[in-house]
PDB file of N, CA and C in Angstrom:
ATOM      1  N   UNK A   1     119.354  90.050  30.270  1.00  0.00           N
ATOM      2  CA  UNK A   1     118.810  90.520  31.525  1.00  0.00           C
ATOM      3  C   UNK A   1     119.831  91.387  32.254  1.00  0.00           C
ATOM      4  N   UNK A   2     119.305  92.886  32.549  1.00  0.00           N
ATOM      5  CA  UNK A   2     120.279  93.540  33.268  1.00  0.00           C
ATOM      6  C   UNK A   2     119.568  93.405  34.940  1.00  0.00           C
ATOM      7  N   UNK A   3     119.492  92.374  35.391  1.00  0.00           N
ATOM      8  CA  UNK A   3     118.777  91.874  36.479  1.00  0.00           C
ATOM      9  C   UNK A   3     119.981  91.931  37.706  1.00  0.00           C
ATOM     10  N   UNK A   4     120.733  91.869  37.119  1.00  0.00           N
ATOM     11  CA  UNK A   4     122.231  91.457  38.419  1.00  0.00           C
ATOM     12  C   UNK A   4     123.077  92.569  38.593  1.00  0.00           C
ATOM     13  N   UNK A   5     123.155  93.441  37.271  1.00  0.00           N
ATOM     14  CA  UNK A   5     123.455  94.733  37.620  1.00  0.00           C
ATOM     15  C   UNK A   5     122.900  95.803  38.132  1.00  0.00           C
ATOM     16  N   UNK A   6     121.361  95.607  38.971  1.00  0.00           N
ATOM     17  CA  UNK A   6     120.708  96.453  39.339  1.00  0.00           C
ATOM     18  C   UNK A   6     121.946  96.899  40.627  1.00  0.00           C
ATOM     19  N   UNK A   7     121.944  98.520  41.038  1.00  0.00           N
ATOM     20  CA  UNK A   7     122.360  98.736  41.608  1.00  0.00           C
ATOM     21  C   UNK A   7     121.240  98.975  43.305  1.00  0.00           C
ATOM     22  N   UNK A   8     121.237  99.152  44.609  1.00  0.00           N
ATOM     23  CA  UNK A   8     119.733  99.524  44.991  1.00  0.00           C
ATOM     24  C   UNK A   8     120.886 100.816  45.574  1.00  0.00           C
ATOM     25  N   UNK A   9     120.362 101.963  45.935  1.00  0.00           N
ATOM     26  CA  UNK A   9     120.601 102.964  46.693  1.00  0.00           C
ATOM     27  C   UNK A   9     119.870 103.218  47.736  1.00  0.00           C
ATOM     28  N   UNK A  10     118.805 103.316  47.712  1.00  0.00           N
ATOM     29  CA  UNK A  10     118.298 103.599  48.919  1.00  0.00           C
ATOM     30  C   UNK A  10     116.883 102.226  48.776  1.00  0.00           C
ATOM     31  N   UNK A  11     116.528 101.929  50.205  1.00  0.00           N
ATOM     32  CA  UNK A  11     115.553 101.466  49.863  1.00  0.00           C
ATOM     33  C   UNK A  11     114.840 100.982  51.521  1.00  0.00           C
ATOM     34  N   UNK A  12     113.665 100.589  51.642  1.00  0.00           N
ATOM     35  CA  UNK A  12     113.076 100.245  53.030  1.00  0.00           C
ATOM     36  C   UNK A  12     112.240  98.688  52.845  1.00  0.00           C
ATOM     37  N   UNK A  13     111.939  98.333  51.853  1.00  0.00           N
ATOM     38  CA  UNK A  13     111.180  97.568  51.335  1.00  0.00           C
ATOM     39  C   UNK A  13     111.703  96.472  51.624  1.00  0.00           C
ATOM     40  N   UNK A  14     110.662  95.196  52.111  1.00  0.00           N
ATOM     41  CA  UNK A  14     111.442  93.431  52.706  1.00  0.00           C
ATOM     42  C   UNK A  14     111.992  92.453  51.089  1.00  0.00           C
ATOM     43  N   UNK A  15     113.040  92.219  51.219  1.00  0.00           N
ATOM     44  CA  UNK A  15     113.835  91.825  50.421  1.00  0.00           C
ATOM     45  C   UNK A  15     113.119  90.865  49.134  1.00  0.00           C
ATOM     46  N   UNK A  16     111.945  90.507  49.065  1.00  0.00           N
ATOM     47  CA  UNK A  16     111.269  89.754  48.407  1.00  0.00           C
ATOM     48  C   UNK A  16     110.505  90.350  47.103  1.00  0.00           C
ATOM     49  N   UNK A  17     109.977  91.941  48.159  1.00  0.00           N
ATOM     50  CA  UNK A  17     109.734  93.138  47.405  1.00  0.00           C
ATOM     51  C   UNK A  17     110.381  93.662  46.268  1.00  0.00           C
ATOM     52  N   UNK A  18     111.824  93.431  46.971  1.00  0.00           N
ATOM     53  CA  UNK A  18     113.229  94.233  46.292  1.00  0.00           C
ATOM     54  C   UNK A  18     113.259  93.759  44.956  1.00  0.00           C
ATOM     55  N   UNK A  19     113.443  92.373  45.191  1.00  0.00           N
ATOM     56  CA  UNK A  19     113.955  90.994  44.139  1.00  0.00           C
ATOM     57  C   UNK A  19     112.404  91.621  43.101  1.00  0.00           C
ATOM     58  N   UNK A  20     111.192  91.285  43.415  1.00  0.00           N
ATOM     59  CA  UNK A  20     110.440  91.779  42.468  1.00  0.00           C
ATOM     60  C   UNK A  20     110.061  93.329  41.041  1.00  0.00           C
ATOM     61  N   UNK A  21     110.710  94.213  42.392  1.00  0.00           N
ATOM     62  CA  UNK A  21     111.453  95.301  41.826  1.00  0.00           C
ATOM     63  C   UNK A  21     111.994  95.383  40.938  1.00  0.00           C
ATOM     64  N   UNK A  22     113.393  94.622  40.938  1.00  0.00           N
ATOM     65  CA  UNK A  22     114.352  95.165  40.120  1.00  0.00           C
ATOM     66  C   UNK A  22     113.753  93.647  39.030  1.00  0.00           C
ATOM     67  N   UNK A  23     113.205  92.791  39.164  1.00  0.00           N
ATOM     68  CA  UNK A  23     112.900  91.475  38.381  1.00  0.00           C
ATOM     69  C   UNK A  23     112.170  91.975  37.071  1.00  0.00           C
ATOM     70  N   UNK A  24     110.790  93.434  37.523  1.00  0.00           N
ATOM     71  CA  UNK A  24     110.514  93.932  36.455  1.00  0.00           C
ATOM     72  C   UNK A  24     110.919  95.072  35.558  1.00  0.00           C
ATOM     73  N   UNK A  25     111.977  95.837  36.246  1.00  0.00           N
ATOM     74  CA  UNK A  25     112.630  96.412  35.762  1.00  0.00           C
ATOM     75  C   UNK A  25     113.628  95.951  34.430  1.00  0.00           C
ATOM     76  N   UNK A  26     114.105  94.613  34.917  1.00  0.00           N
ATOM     77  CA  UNK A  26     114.565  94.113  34.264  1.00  0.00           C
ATOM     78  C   UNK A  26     114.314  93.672  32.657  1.00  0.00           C
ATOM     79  N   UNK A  27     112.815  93.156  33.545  1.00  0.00           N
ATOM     80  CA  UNK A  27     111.589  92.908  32.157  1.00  0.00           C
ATOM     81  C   UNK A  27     111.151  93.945  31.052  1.00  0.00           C
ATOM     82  N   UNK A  28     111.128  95.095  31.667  1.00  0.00           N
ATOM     83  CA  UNK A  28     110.548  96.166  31.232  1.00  0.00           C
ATOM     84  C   UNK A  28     112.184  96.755  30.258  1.00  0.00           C
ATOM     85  N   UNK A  29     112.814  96.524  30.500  1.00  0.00           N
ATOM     86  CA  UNK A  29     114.180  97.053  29.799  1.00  0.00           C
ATOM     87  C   UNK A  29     114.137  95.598  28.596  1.00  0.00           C
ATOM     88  N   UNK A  30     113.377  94.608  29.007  1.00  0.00           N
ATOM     89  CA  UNK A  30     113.707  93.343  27.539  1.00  0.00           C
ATOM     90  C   UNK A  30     112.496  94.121  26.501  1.00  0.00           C
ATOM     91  N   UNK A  31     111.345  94.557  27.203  1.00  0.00           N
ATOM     92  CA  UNK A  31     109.955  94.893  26.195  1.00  0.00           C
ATOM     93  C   UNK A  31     110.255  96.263  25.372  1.00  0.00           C
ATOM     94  N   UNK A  32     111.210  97.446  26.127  1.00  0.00           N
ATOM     95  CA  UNK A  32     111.187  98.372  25.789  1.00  0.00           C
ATOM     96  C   UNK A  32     112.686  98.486  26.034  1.00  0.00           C
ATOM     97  N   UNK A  33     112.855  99.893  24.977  1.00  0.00           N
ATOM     98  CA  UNK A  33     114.474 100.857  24.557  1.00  0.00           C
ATOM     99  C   UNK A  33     114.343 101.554  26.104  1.00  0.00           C
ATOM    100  N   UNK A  34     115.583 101.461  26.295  1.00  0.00           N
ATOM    101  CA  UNK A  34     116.000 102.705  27.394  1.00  0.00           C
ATOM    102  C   UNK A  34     115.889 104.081  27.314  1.00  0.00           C
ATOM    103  N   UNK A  35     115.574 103.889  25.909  1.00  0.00           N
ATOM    104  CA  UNK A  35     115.133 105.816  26.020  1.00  0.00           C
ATOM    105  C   UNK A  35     113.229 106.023  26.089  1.00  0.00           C
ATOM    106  N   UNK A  36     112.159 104.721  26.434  1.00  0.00           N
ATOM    107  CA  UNK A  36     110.924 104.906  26.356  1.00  0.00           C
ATOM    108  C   UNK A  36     110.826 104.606  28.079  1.00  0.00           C
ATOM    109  N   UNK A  37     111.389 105.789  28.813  1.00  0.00           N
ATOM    110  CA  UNK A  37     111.385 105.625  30.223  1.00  0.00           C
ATOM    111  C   UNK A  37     109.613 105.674  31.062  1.00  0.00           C
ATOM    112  N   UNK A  38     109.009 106.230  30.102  1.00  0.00           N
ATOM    113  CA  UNK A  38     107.322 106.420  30.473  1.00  0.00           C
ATOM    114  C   UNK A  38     107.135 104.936  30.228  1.00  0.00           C
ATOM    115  N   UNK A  39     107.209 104.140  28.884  1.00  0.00           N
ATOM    116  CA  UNK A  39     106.640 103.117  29.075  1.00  0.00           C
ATOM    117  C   UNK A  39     107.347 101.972  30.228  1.00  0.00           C
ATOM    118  N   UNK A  40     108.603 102.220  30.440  1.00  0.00           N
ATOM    119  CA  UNK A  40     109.070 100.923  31.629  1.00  0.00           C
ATOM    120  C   UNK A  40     108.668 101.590  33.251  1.00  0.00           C
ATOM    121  N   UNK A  41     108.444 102.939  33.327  1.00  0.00           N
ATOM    122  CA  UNK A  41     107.481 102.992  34.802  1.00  0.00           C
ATOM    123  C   UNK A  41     106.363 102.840  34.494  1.00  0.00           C
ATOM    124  N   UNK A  42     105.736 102.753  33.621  1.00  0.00           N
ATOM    125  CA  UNK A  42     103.885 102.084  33.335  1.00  0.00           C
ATOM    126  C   UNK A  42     103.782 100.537  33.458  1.00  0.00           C
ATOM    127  N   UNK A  43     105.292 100.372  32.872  1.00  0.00           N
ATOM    128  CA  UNK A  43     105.067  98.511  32.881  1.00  0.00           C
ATOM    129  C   UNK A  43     105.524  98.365  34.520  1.00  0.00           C
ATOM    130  N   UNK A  44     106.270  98.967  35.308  1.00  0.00           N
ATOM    131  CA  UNK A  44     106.693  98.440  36.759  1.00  0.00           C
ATOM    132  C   UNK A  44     105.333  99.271  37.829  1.00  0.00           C
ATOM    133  N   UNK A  45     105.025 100.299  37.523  1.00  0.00           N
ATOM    134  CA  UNK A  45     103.654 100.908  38.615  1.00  0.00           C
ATOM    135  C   UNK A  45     102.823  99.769  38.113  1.00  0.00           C
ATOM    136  N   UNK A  46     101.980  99.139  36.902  1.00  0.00           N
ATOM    137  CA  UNK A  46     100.767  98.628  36.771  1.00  0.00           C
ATOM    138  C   UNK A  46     101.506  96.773  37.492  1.00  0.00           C
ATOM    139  N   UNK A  47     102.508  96.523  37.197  1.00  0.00           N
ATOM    140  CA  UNK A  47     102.906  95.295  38.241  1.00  0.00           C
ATOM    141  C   UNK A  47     102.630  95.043  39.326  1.00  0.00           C
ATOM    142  N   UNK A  48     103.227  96.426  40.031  1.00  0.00           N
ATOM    143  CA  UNK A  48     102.777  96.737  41.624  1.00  0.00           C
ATOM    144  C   UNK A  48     101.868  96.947  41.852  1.00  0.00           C
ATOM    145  N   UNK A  49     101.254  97.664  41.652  1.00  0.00           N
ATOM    146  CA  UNK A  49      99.330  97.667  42.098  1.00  0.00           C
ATOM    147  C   UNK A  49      98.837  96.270  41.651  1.00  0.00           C
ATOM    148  N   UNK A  50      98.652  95.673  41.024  1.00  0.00           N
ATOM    149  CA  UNK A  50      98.367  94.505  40.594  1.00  0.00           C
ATOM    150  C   UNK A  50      98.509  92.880  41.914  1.00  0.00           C
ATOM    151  N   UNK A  51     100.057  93.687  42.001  1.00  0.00           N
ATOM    152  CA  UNK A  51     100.461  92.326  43.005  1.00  0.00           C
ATOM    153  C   UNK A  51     100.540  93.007  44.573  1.00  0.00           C
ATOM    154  N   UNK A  52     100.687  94.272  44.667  1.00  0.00           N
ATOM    155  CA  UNK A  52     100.405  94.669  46.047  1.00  0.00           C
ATOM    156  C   UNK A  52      99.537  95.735  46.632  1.00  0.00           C
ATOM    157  N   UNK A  53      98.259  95.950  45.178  1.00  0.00           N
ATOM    158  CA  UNK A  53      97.645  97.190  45.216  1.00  0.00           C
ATOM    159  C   UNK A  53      97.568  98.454  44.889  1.00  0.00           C
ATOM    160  N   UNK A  54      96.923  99.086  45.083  1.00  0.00           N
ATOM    161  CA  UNK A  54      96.829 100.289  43.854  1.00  0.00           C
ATOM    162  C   UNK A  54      97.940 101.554  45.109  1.00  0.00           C
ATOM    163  N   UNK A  55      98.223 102.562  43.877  1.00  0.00           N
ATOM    164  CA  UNK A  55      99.144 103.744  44.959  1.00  0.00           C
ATOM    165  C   UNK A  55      99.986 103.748  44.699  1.00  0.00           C
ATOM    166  N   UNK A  56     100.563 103.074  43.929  1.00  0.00           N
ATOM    167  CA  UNK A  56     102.349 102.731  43.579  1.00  0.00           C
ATOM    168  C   UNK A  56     102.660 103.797  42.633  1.00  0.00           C
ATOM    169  N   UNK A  57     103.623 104.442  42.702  1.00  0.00           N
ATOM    170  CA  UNK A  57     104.347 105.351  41.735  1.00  0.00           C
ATOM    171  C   UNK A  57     105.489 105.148  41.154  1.00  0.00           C
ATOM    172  N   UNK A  58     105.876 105.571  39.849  1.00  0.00           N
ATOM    173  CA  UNK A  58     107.525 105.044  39.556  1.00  0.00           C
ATOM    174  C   UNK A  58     107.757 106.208  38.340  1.00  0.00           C
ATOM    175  N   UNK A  59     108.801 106.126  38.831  1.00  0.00           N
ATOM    176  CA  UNK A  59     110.005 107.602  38.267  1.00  0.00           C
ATOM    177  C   UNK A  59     110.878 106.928  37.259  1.00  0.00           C
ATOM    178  N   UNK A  60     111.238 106.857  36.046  1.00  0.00           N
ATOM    179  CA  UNK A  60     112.354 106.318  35.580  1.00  0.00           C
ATOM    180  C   UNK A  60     112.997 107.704  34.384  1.00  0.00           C
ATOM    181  N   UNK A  61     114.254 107.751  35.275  1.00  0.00           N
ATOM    182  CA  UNK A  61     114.814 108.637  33.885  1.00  0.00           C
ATOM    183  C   UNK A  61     116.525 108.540  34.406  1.00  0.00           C
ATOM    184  N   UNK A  62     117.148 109.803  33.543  1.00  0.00           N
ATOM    185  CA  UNK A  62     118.558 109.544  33.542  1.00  0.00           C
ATOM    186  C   UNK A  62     118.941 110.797  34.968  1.00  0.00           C
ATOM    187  N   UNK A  63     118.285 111.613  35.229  1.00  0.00           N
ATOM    188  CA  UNK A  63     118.399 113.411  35.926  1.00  0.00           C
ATOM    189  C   UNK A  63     117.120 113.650  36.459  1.00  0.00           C
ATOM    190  N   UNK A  64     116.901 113.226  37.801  1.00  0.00           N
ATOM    191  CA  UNK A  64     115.944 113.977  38.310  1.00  0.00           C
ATOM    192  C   UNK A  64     116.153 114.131  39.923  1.00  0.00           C
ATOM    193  N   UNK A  65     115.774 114.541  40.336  1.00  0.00           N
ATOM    194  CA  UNK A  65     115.207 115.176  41.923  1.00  0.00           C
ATOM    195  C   UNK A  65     114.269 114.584  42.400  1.00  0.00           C
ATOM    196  N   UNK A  66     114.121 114.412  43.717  1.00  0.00           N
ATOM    197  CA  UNK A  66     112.413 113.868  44.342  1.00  0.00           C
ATOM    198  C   UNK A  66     112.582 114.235  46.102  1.00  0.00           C
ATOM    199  N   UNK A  67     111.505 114.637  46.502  1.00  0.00           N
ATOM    200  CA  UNK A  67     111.065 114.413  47.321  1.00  0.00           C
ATOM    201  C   UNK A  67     109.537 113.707  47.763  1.00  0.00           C
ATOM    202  N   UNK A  68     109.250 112.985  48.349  1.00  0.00           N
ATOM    203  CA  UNK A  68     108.338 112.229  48.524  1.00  0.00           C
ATOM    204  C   UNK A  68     108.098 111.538  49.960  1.00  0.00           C
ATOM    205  N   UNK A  69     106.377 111.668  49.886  1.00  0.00           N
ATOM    206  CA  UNK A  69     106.066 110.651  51.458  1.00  0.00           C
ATOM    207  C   UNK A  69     105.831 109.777  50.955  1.00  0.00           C
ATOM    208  N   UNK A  70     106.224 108.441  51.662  1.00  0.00           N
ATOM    209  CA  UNK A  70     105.380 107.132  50.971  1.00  0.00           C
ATOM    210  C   UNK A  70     105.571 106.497  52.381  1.00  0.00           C
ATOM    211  N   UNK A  71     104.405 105.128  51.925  1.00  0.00           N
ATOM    212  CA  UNK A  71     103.990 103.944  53.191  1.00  0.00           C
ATOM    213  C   UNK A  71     105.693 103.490  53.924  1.00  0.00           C
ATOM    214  N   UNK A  72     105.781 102.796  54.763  1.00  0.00           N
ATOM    215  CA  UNK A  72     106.653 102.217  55.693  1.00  0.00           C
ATOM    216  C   UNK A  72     106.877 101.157  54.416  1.00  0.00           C
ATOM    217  N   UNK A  73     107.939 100.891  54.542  1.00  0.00           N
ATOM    218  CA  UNK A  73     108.250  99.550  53.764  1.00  0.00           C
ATOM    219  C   UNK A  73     107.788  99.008  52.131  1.00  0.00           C
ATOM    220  N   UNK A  74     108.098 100.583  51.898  1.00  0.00           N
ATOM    221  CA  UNK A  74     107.323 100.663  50.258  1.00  0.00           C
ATOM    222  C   UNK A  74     107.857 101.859  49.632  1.00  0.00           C
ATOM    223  N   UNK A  75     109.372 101.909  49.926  1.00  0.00           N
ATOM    224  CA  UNK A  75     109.939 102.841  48.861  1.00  0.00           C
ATOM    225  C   UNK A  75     111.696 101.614  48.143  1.00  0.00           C
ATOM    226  N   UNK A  76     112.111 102.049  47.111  1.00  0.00           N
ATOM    227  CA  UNK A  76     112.953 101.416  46.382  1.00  0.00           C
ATOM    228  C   UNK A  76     113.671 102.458  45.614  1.00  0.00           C
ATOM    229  N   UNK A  77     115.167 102.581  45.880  1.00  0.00           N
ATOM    230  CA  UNK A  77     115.607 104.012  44.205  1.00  0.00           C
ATOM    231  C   UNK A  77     116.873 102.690  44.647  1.00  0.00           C
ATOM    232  N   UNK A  78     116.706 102.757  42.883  1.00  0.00           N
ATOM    233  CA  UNK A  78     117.707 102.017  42.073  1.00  0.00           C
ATOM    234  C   UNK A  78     118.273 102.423  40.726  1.00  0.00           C
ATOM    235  N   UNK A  79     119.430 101.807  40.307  1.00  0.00           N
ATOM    236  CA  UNK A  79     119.962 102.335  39.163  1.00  0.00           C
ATOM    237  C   UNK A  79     120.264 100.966  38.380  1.00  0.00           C
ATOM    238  N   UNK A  80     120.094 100.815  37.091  1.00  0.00           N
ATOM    239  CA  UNK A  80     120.603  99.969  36.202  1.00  0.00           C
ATOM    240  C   UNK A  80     121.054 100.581  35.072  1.00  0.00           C
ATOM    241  N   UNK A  81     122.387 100.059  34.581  1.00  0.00           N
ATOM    242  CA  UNK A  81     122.949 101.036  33.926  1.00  0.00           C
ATOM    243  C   UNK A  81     122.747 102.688  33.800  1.00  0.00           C
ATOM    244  N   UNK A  82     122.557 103.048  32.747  1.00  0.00           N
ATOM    245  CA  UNK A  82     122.458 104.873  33.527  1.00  0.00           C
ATOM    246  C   UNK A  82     120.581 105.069  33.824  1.00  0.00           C
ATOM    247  N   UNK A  83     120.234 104.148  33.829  1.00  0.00           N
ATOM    248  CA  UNK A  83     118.791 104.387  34.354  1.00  0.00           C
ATOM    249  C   UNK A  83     118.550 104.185  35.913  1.00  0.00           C
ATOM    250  N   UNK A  84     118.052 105.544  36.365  1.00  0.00           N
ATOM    251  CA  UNK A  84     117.426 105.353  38.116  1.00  0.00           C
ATOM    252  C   UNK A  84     115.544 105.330  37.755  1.00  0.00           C
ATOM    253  N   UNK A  85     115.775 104.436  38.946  1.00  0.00           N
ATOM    254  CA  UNK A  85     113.867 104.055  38.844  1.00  0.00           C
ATOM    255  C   UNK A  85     113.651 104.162  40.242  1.00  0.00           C
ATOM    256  N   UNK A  86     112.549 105.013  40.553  1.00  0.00           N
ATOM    257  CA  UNK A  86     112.317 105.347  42.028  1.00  0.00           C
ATOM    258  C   UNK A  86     110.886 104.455  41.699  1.00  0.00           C
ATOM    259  N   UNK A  87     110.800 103.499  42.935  1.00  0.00           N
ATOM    260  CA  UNK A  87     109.363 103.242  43.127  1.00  0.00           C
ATOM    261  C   UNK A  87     109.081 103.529  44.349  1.00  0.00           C
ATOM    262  N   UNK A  88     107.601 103.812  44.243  1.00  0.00           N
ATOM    263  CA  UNK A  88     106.932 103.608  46.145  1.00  0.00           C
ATOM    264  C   UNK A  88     105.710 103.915  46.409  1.00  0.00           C
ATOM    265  N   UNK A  89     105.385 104.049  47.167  1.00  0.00           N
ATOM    266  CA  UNK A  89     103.720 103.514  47.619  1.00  0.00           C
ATOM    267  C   UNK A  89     103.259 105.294  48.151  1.00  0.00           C
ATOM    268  N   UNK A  90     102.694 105.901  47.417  1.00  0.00           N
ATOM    269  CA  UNK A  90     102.547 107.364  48.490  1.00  0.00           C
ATOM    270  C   UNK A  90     101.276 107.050  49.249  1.00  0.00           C
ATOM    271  N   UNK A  91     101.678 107.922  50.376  1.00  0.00           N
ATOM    272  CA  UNK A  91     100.303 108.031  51.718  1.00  0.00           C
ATOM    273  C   UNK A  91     100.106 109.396  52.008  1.00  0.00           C
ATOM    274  N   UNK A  92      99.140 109.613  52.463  1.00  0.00           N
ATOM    275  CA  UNK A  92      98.516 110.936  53.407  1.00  0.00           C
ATOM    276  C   UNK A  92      98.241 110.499  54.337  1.00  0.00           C
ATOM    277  N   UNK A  93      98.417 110.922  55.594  1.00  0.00           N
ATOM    278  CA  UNK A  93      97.938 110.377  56.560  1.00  0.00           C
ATOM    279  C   UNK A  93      96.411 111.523  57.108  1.00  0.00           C
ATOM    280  N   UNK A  94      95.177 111.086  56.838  1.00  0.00           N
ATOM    281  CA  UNK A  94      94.271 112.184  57.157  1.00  0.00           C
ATOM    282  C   UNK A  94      93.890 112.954  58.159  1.00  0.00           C
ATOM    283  N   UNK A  95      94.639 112.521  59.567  1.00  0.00           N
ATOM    284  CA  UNK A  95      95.069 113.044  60.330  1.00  0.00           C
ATOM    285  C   UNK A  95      95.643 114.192  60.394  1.00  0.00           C
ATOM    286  N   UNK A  96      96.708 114.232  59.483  1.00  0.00           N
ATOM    287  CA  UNK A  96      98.175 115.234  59.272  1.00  0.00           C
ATOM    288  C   UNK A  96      97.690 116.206  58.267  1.00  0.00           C
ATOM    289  N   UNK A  97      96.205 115.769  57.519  1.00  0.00           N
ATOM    290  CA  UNK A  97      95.919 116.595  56.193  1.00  0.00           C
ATOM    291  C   UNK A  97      95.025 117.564  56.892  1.00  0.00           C
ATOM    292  N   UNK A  98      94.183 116.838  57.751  1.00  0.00           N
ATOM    293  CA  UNK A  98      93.281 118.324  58.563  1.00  0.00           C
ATOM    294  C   UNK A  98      94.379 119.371  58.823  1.00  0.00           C
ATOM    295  N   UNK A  99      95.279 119.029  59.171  1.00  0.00           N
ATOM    296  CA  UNK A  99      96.461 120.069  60.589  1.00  0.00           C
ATOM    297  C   UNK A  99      96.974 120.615  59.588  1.00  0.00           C
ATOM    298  N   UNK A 100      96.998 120.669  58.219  1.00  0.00           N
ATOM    299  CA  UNK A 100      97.476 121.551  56.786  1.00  0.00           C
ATOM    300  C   UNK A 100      96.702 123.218  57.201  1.00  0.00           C
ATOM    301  N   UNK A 101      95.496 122.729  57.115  1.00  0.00           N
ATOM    302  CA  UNK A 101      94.670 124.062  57.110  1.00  0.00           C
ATOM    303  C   UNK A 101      93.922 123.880  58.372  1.00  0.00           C
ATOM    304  N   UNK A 102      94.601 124.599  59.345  1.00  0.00           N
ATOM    305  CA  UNK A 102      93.181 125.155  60.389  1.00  0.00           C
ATOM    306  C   UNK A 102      92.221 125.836  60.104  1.00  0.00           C
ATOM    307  N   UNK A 103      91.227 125.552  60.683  1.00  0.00           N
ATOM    308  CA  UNK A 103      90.033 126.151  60.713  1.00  0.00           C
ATOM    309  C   UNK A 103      90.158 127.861  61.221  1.00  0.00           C
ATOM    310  N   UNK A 104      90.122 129.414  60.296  1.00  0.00           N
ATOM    311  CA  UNK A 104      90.693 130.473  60.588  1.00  0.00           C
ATOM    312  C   UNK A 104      89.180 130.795  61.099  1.00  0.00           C
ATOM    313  N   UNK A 105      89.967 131.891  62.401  1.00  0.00           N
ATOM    314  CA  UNK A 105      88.419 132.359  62.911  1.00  0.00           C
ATOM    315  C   UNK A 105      88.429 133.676  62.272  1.00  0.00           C
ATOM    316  N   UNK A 106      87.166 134.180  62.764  1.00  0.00           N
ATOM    317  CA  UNK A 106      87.131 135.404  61.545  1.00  0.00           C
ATOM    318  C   UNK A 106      87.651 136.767  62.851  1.00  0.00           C
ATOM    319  N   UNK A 107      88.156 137.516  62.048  1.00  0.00           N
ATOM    320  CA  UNK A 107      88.647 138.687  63.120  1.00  0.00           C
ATOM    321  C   UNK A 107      87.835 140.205  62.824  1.00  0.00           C
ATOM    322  N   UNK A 108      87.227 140.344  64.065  1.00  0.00           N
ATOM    323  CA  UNK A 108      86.532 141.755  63.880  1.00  0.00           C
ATOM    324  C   UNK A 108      87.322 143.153  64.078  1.00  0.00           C
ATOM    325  N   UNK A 109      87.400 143.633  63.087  1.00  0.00           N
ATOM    326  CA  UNK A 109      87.683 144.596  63.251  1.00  0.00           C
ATOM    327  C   UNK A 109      86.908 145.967  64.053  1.00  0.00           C
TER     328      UNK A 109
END
């Protein structure tokens, strides 16, 4: 179990969350090689929706970038050995999605 060497870097999520987090990460590194990074974010997203609902996303590789919105208290980036695994919950708020595109009036020329 690389369960104790999880590192967390950033994270917002209540500590119970966390522990579950890195618990299947852990799991997912006993079922699968560290180089089948698609299958250990399929095994940690289908966990999370499962136990806290659907929406969950997860990133696992050695080099990447992100930007992302997600829910209050539902993001996690961690590292275990040279693997980072971003999880988190994305939202739209539909409010904020109207105010994307106003309504254009038409202009007469």
């Amino acid at each position: 179990m690389l369960e104790g060497k999880a590192i967390v870097k950033e994270t917002d999520m209540l500590q119970t969350m966390q522990q579950n987090a890195l618990h299947l990460a852990a799991k997912a590194l006993d079922l699968y090689d560290v180089t089948e990074s698609t299958e250990i974010a399929r095994f940690i997203k289908k966990n999370f929706d499962k136990t806290y609902g659907p929406g969950w996303q997860c990133i696992v590789g050695t080099d990447f970038g992100s930007f992302v919105t997600h829910c209050h208290g539902c993001f996690i980036y961690f590292g275990i050995g040279s693997l980072a695994i971003m999880l988190f919950r994305g939202v739209v708020n539909q409010a904020d999605e109207a105010n994307l595109f106003p309504i254009l009036e038409t202009v007469k020329a």
